[in-house]
Structure formats: structure tokens, C-alpha cells
PDB file of N, CA and C in Angstrom:
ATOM      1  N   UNK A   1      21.853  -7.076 -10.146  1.00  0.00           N
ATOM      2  CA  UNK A   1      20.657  -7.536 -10.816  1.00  0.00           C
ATOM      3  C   UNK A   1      20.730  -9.061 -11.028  1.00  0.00           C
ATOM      4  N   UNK A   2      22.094  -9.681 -11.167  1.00  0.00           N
ATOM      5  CA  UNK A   2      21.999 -10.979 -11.821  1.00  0.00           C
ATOM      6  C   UNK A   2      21.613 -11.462 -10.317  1.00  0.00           C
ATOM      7  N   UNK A   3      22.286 -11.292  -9.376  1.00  0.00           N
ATOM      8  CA  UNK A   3      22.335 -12.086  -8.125  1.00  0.00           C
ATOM      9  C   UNK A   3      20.902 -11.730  -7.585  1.00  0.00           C
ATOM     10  N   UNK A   4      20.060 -10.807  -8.205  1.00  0.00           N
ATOM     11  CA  UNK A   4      18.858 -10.900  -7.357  1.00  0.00           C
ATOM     12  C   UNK A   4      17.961 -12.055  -8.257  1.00  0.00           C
ATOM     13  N   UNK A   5      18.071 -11.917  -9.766  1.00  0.00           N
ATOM     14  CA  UNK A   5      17.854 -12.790 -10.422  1.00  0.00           C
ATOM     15  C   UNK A   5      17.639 -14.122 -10.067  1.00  0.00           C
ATOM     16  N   UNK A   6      18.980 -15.005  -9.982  1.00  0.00           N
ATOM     17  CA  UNK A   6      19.322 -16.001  -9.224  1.00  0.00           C
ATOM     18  C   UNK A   6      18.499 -16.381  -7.910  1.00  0.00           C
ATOM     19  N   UNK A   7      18.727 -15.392  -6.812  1.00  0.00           N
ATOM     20  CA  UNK A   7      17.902 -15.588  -5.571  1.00  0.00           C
ATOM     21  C   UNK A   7      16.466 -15.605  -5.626  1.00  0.00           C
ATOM     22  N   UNK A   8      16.052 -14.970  -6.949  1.00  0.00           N
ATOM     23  CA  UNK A   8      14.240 -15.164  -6.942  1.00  0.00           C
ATOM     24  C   UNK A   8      13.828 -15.916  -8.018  1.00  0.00           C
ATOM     25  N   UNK A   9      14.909 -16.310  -8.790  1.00  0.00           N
ATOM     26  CA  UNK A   9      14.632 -17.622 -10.056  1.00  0.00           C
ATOM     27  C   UNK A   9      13.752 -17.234 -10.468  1.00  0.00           C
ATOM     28  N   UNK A  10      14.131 -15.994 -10.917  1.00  0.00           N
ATOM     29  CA  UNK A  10      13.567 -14.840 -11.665  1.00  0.00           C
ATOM     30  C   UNK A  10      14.455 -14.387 -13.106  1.00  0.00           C
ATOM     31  N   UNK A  11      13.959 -14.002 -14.356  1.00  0.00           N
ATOM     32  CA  UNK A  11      14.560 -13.429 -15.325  1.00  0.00           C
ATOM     33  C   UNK A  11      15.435 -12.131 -14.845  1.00  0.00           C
ATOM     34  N   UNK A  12      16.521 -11.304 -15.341  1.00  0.00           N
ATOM     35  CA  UNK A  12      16.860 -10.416 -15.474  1.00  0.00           C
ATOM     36  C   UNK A  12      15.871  -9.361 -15.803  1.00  0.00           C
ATOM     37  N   UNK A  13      15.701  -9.684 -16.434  1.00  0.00           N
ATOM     38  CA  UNK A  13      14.477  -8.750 -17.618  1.00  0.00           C
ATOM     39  C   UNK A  13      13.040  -8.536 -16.187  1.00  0.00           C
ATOM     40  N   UNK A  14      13.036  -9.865 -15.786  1.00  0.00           N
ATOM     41  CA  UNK A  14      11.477  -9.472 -14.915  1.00  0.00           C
ATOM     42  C   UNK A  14      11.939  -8.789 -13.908  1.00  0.00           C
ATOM     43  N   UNK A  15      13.529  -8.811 -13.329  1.00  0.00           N
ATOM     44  CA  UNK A  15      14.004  -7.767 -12.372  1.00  0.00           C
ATOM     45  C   UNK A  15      13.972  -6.664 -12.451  1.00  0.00           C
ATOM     46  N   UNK A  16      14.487  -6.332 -13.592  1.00  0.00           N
ATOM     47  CA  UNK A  16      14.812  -4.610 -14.225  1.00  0.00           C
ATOM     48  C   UNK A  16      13.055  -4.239 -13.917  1.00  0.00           C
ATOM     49  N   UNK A  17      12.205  -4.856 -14.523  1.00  0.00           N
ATOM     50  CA  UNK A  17      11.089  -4.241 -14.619  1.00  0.00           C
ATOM     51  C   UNK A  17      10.602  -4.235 -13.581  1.00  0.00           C
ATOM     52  N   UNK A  18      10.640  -5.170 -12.587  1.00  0.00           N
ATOM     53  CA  UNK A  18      10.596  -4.834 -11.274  1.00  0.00           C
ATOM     54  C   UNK A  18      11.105  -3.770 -10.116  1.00  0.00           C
ATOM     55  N   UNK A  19      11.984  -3.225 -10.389  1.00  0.00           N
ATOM     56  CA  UNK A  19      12.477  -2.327  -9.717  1.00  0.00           C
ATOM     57  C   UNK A  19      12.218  -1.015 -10.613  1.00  0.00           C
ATOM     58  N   UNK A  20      12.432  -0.644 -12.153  1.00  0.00           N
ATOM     59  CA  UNK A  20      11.813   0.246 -12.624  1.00  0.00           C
ATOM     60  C   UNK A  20      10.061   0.373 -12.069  1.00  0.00           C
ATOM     61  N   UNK A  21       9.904  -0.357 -11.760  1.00  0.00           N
ATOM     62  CA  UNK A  21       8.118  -0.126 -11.590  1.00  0.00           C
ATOM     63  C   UNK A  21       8.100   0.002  -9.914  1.00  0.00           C
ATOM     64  N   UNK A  22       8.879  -0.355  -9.032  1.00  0.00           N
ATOM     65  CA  UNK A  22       8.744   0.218  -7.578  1.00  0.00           C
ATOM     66  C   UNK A  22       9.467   1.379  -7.733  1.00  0.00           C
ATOM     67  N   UNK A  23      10.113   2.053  -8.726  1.00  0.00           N
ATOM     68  CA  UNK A  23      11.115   3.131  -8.418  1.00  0.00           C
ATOM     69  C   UNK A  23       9.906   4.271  -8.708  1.00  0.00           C
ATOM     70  N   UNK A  24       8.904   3.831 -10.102  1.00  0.00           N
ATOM     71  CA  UNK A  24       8.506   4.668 -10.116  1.00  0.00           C
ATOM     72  C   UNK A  24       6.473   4.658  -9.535  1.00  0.00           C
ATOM     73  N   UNK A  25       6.571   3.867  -7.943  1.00  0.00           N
ATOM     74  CA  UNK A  25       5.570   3.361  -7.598  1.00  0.00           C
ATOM     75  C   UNK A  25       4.922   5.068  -7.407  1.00  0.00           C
ATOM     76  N   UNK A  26       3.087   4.488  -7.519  1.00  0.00           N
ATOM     77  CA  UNK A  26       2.481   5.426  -7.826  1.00  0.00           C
ATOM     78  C   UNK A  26       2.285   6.117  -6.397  1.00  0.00           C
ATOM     79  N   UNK A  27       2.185   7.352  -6.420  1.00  0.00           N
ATOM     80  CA  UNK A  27       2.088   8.150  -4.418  1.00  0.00           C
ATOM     81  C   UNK A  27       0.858   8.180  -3.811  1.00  0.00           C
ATOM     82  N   UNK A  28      -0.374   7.315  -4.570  1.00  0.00           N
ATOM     83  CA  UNK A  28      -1.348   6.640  -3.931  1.00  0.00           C
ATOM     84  C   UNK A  28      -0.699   5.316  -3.116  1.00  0.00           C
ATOM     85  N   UNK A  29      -0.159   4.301  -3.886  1.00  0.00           N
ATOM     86  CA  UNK A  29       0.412   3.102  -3.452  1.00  0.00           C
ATOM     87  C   UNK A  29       1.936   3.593  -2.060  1.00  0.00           C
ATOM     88  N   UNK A  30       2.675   4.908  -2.308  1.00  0.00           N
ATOM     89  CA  UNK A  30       3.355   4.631  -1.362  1.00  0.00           C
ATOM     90  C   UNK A  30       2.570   5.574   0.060  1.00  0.00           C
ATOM     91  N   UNK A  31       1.048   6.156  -0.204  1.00  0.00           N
ATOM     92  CA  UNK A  31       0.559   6.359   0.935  1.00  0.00           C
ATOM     93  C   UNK A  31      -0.498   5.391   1.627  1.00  0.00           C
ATOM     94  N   UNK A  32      -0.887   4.713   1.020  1.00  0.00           N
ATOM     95  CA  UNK A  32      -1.321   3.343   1.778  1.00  0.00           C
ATOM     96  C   UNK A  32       0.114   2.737   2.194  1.00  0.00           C
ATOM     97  N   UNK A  33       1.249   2.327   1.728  1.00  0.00           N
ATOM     98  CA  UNK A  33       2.106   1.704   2.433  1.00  0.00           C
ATOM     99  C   UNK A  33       2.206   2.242   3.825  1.00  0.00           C
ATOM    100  N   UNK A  34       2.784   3.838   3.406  1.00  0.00           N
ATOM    101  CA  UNK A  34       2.974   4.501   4.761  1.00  0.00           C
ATOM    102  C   UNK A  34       1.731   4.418   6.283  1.00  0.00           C
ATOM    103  N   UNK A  35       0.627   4.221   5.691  1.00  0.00           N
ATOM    104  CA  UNK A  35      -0.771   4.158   6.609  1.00  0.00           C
ATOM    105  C   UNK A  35      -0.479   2.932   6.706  1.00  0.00           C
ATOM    106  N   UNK A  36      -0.161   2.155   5.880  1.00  0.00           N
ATOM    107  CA  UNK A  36      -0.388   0.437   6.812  1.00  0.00           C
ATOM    108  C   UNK A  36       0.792   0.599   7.710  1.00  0.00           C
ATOM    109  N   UNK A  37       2.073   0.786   7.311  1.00  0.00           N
ATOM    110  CA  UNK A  37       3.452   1.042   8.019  1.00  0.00           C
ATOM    111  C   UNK A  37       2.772   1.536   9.333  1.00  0.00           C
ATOM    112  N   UNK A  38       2.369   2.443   9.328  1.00  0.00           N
ATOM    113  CA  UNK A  38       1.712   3.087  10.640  1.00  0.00           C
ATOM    114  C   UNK A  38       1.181   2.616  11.562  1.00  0.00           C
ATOM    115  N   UNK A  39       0.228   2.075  10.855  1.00  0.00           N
ATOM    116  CA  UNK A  39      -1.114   1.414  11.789  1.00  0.00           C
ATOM    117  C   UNK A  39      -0.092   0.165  12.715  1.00  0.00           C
ATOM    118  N   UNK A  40       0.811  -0.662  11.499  1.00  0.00           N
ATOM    119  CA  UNK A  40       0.993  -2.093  12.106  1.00  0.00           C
ATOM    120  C   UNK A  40       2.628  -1.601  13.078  1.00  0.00           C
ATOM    121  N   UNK A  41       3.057  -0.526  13.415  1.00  0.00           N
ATOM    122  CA  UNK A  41       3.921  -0.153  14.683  1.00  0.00           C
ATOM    123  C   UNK A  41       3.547   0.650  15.153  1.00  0.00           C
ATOM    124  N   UNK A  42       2.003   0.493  15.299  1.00  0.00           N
ATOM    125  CA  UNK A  42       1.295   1.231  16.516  1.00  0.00           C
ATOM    126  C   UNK A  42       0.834   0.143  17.667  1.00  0.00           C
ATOM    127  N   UNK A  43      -0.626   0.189  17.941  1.00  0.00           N
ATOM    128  CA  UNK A  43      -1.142  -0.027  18.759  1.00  0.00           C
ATOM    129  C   UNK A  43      -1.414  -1.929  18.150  1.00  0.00           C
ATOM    130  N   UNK A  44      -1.575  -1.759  16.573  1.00  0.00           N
ATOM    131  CA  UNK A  44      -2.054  -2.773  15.689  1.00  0.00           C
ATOM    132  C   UNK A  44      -0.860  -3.613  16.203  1.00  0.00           C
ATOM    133  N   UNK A  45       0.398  -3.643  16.290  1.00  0.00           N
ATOM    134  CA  UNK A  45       1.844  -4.338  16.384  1.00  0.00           C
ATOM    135  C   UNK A  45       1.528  -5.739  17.655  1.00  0.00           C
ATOM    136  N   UNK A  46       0.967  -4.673  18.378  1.00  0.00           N
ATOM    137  CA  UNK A  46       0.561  -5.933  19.617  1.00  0.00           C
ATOM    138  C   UNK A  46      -0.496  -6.766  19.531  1.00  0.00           C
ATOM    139  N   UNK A  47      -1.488  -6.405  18.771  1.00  0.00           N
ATOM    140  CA  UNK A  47      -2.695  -7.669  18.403  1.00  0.00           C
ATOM    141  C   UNK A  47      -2.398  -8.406  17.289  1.00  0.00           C
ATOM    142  N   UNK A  48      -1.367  -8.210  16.220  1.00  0.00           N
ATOM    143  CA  UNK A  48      -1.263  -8.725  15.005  1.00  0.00           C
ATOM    144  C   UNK A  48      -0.815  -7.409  14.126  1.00  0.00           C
ATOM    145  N   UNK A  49      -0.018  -7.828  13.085  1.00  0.00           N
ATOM    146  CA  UNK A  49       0.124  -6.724  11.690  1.00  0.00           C
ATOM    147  C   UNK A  49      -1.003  -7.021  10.795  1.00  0.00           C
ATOM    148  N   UNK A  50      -1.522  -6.432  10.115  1.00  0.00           N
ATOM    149  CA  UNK A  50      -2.441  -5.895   9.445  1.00  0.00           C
ATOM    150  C   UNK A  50      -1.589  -6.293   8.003  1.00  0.00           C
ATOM    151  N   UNK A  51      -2.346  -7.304   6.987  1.00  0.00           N
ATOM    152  CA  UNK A  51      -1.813  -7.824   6.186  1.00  0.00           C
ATOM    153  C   UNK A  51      -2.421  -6.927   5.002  1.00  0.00           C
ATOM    154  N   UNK A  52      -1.813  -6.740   3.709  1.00  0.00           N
ATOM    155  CA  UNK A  52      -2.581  -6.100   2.188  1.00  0.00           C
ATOM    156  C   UNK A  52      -3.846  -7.451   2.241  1.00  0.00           C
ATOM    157  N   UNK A  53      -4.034  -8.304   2.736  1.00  0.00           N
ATOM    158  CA  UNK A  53      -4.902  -9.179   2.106  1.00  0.00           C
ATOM    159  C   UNK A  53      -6.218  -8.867   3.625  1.00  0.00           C
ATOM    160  N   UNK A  54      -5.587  -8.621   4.152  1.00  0.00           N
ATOM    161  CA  UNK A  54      -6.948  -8.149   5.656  1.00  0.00           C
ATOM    162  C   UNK A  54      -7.365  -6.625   5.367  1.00  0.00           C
ATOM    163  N   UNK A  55      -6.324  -5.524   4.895  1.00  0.00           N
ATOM    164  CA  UNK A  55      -6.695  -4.530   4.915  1.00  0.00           C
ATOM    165  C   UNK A  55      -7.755  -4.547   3.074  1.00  0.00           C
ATOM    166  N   UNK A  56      -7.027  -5.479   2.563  1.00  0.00           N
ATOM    167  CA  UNK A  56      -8.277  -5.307   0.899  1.00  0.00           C
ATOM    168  C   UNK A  56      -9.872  -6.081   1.666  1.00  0.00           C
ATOM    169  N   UNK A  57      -9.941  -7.240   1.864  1.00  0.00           N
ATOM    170  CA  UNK A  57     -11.065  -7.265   2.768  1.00  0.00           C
ATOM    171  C   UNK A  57     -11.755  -6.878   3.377  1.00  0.00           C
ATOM    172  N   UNK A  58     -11.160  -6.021   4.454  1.00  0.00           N
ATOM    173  CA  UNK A  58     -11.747  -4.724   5.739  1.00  0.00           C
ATOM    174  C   UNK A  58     -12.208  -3.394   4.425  1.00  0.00           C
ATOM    175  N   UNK A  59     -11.714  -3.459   3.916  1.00  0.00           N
ATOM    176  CA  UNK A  59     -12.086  -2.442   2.815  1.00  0.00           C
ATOM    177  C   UNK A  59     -13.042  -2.829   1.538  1.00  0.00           C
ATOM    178  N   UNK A  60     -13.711  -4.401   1.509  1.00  0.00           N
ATOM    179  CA  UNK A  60     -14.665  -4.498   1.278  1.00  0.00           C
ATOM    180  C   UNK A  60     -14.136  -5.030  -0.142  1.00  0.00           C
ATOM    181  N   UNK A  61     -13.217  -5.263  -0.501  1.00  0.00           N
ATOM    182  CA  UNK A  61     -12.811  -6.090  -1.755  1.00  0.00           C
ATOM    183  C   UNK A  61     -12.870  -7.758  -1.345  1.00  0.00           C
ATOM    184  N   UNK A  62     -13.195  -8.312  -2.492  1.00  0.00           N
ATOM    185  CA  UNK A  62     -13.356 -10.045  -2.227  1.00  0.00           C
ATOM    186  C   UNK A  62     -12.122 -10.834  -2.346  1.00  0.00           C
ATOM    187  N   UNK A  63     -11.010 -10.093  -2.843  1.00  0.00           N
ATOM    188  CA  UNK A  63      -9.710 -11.111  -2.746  1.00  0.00           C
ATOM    189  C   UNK A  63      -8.796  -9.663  -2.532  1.00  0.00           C
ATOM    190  N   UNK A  64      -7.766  -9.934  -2.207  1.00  0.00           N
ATOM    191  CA  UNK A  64      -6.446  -8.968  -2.204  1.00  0.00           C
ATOM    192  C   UNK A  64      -5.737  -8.455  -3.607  1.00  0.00           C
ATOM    193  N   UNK A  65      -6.281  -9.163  -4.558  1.00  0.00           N
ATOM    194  CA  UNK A  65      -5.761  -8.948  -5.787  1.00  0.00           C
ATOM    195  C   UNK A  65      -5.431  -7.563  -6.425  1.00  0.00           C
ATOM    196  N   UNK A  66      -6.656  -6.994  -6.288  1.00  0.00           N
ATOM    197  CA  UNK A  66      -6.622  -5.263  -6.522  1.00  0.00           C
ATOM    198  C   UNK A  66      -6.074  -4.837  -6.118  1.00  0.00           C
ATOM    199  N   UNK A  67      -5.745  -4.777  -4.592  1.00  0.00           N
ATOM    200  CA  UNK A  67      -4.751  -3.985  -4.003  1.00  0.00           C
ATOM    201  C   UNK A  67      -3.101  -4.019  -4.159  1.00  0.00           C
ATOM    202  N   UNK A  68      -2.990  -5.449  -4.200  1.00  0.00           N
ATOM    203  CA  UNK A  68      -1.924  -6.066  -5.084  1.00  0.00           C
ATOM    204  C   UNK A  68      -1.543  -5.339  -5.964  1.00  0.00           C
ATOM    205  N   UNK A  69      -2.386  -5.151  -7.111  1.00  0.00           N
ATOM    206  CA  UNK A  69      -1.983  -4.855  -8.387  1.00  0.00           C
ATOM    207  C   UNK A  69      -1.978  -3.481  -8.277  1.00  0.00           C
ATOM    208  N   UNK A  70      -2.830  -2.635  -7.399  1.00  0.00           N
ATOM    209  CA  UNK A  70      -1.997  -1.101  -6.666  1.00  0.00           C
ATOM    210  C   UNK A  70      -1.023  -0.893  -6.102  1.00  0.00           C
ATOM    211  N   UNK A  71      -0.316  -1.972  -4.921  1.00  0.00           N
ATOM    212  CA  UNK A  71       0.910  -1.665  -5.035  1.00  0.00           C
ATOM    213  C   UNK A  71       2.178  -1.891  -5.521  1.00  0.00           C
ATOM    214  N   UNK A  72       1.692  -2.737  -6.471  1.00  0.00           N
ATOM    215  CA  UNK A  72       2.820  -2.794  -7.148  1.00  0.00           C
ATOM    216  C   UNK A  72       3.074  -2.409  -8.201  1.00  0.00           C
ATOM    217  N   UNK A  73       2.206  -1.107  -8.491  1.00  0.00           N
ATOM    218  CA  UNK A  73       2.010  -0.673  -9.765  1.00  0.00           C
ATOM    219  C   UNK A  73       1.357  -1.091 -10.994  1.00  0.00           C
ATOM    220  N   UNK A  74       0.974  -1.527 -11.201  1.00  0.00           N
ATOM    221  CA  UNK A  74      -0.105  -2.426 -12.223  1.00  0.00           C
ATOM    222  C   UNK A  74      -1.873  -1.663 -12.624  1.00  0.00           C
ATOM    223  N   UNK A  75      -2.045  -1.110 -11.492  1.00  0.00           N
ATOM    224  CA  UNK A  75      -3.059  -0.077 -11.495  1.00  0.00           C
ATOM    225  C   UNK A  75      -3.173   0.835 -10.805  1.00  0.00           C
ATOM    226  N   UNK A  76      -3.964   1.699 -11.056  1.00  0.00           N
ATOM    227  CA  UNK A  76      -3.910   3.300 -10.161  1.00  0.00           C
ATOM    228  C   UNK A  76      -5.196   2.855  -9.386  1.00  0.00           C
ATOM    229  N   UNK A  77      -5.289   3.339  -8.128  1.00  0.00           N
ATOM    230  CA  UNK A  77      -6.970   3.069  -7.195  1.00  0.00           C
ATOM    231  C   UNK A  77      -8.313   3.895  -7.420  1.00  0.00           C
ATOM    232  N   UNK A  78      -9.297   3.845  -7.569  1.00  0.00           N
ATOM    233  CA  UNK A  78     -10.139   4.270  -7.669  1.00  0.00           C
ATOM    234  C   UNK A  78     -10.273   5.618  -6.178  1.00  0.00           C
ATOM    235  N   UNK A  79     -10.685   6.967  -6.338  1.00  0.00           N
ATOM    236  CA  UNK A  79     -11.040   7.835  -5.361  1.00  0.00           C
ATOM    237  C   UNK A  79     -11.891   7.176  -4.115  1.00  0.00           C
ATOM    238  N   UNK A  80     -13.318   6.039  -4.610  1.00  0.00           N
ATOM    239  CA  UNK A  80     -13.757   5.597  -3.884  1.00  0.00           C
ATOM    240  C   UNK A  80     -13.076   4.511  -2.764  1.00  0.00           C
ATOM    241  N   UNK A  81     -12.066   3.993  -3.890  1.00  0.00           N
ATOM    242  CA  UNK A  81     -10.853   2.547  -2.974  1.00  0.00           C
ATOM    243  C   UNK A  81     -10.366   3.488  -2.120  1.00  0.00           C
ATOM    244  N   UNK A  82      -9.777   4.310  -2.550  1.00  0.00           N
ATOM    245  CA  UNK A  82      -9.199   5.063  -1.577  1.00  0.00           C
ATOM    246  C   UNK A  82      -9.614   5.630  -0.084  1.00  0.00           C
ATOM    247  N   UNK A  83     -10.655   6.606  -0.645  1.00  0.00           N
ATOM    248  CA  UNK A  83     -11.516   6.557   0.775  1.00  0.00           C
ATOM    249  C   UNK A  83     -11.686   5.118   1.145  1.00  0.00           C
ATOM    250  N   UNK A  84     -12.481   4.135   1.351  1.00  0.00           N
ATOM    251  CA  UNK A  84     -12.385   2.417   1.686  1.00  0.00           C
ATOM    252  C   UNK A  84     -11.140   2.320   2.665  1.00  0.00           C
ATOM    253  N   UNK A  85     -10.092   2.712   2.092  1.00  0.00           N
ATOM    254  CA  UNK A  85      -8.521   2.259   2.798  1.00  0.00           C
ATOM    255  C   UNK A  85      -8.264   3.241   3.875  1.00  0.00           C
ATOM    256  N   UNK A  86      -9.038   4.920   3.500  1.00  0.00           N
ATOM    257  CA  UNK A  86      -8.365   5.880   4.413  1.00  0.00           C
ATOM    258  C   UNK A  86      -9.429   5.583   5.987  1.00  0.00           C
ATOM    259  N   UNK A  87     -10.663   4.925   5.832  1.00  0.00           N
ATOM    260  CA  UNK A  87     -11.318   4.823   6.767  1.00  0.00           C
ATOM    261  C   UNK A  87     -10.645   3.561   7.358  1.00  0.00           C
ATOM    262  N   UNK A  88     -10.944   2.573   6.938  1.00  0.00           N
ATOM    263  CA  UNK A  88      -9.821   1.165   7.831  1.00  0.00           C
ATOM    264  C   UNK A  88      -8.447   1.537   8.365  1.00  0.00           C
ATOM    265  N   UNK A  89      -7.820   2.227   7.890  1.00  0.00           N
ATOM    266  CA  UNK A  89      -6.542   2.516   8.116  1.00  0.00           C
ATOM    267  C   UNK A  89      -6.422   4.052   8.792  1.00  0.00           C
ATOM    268  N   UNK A  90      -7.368   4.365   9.112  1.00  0.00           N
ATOM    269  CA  UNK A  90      -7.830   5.694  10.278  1.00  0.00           C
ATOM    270  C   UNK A  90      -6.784   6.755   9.907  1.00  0.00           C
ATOM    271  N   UNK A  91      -6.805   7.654   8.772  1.00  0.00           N
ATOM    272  CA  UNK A  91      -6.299   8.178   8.157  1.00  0.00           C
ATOM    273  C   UNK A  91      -6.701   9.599   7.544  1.00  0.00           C
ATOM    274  N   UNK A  92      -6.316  10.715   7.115  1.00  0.00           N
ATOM    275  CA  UNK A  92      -7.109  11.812   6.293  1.00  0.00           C
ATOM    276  C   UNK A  92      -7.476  11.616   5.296  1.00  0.00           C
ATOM    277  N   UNK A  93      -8.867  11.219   4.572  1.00  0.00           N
ATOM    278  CA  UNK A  93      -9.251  10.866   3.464  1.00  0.00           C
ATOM    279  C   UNK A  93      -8.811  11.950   1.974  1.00  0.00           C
ATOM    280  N   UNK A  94      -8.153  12.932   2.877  1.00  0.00           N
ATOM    281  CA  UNK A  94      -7.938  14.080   1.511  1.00  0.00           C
ATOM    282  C   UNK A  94      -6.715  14.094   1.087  1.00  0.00           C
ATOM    283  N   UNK A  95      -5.829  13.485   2.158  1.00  0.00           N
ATOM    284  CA  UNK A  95      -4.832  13.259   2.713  1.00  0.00           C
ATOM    285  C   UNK A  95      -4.323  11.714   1.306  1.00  0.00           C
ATOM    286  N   UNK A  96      -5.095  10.568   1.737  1.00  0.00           N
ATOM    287  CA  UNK A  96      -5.252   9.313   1.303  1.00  0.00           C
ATOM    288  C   UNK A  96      -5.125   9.905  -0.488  1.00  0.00           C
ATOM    289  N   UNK A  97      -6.039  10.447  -0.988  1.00  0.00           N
ATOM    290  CA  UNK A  97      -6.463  10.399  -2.302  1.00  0.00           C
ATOM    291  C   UNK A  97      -6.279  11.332  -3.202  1.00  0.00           C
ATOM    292  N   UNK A  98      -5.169  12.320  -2.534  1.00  0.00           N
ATOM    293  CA  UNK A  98      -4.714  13.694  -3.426  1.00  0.00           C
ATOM    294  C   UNK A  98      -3.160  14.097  -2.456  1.00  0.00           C
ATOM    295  N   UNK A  99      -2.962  13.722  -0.891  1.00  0.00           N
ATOM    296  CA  UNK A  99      -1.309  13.617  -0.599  1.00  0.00           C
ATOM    297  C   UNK A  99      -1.611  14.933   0.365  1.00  0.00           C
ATOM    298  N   UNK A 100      -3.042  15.779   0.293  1.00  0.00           N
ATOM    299  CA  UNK A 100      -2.994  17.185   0.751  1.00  0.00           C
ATOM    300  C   UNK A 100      -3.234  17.156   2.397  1.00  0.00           C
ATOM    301  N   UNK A 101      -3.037  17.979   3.134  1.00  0.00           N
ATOM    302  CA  UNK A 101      -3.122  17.797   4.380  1.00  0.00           C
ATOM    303  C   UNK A 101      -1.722  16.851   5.104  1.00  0.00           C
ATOM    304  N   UNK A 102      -2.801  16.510   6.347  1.00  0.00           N
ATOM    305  CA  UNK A 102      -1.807  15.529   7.406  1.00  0.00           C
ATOM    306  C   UNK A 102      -2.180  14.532   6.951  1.00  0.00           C
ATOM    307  N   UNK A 103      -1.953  13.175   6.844  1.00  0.00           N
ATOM    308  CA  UNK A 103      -1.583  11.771   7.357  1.00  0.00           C
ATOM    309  C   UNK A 103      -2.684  11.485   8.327  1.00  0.00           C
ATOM    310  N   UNK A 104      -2.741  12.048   9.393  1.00  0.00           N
ATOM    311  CA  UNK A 104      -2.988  11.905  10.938  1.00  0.00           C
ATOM    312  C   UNK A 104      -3.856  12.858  11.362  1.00  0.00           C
ATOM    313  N   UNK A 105      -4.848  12.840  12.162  1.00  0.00           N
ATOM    314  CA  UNK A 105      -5.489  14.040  12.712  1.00  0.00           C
ATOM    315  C   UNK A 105      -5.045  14.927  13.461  1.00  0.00           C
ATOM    316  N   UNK A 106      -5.125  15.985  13.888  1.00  0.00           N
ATOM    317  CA  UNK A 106      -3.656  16.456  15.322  1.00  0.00           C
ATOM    318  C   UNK A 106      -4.142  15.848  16.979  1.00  0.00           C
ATOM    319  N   UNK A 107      -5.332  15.166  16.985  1.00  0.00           N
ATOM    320  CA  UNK A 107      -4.938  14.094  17.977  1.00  0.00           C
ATOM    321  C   UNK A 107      -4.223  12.856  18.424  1.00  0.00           C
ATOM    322  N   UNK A 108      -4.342  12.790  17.031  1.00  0.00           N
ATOM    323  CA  UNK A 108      -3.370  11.253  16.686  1.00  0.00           C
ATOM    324  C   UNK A 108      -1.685  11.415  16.497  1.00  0.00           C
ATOM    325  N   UNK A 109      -1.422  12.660  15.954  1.00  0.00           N
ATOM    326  CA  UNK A 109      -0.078  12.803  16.391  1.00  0.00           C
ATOM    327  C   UNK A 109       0.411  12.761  17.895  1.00  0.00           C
TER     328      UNK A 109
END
């Protein structure tokens, strides 16, 4: 902890809470990770990666901030954000906003 401290000239204290809050990141935030993960070592890898600040945009937000503050725990997403992200990120919207189903369509696997 101290040495990550140090390397991000960061408090102790803002570390701990930092890693308590990705440990206990919300499973909306780690299924958009996994869908962006996806998208950008697919087909996306060769035109460019797909940034949180292109995919909050493409999804119709005016800065990246929100999404930000979804994944890093700070807020939970709205059902509607969600759908927003599961369509840009070509995804199961039931999938996106409750974890149920596939990920993927069974063509896309």
C-alpha cells in the first residue's frame, strides 16, 4: 500500500479506499468493462480501442464523467444508461442490466 502510495503521490488512506471500492466494484460496472474488453480485442483492436470517454459519448452522454463515476464506483447506472451502452457495445441488453442471459448473441460467439 505504501509503495503504491508513493508511485501515485497519493495518500494511504485514498489507496485503501481505492482498492476497497474496485474490490467491491458494482457487476453493472464490471459488465461494461467486460463488453468494452470485448469489443476493443475484437474487430474494434484494428481501427482503434474504444475509449470510456468515446463509448460515454456514442451513448449519448456530454462528457465521460458519468461513466467514470460508474466505474469506479461512485454511482450505480441508470436501466436506461445501460441499455445506451448495451446497444454501442453490441451486447444483450438483459444481459447488460440484470447479468441474465449471454453477453453475446449465439452468432457472435
Amino acid at each position: 500500500m505504501q509503495e503504491a502510495s508513493e508511485r501515485n503521490d497519493r495518500s494511504i488512506n485514498f489507496e485503501i479506499v481505492t482498492r476497497l471500492r474496485k474490490s467491491f466494484l458494482q457487476e453493472e460496472a464490471r459488465r461494461i468493462q467486460w463488453a468494452l474488453d470485448h469489443i476493443n480485442h475484437g474487430e474494434r483492436a484494428r481501427t482503434g480501442l474504444m475509449t470510456l470517454s468515446m463509448l460515454a459519448e456514442q451513448a449519448g452522454e456530454t462528457s465521460p464523467a458519468r461513466l467514470e463515476t460508474i466505474m469506479n464506483g461512485f454511482e450505480r447506472p441508470t436501466f436506461k444508461f445501460l441499455e445506451a451502452l448495451s446497444v454501442v457495445l453490441n451486447v444483450n441488453s438483459e444481459w447488460m442490466k440484470h447479468g441474465n442471459g449471454s453477453p453475446l448473441s449465439s452468432a457472435e460467439r
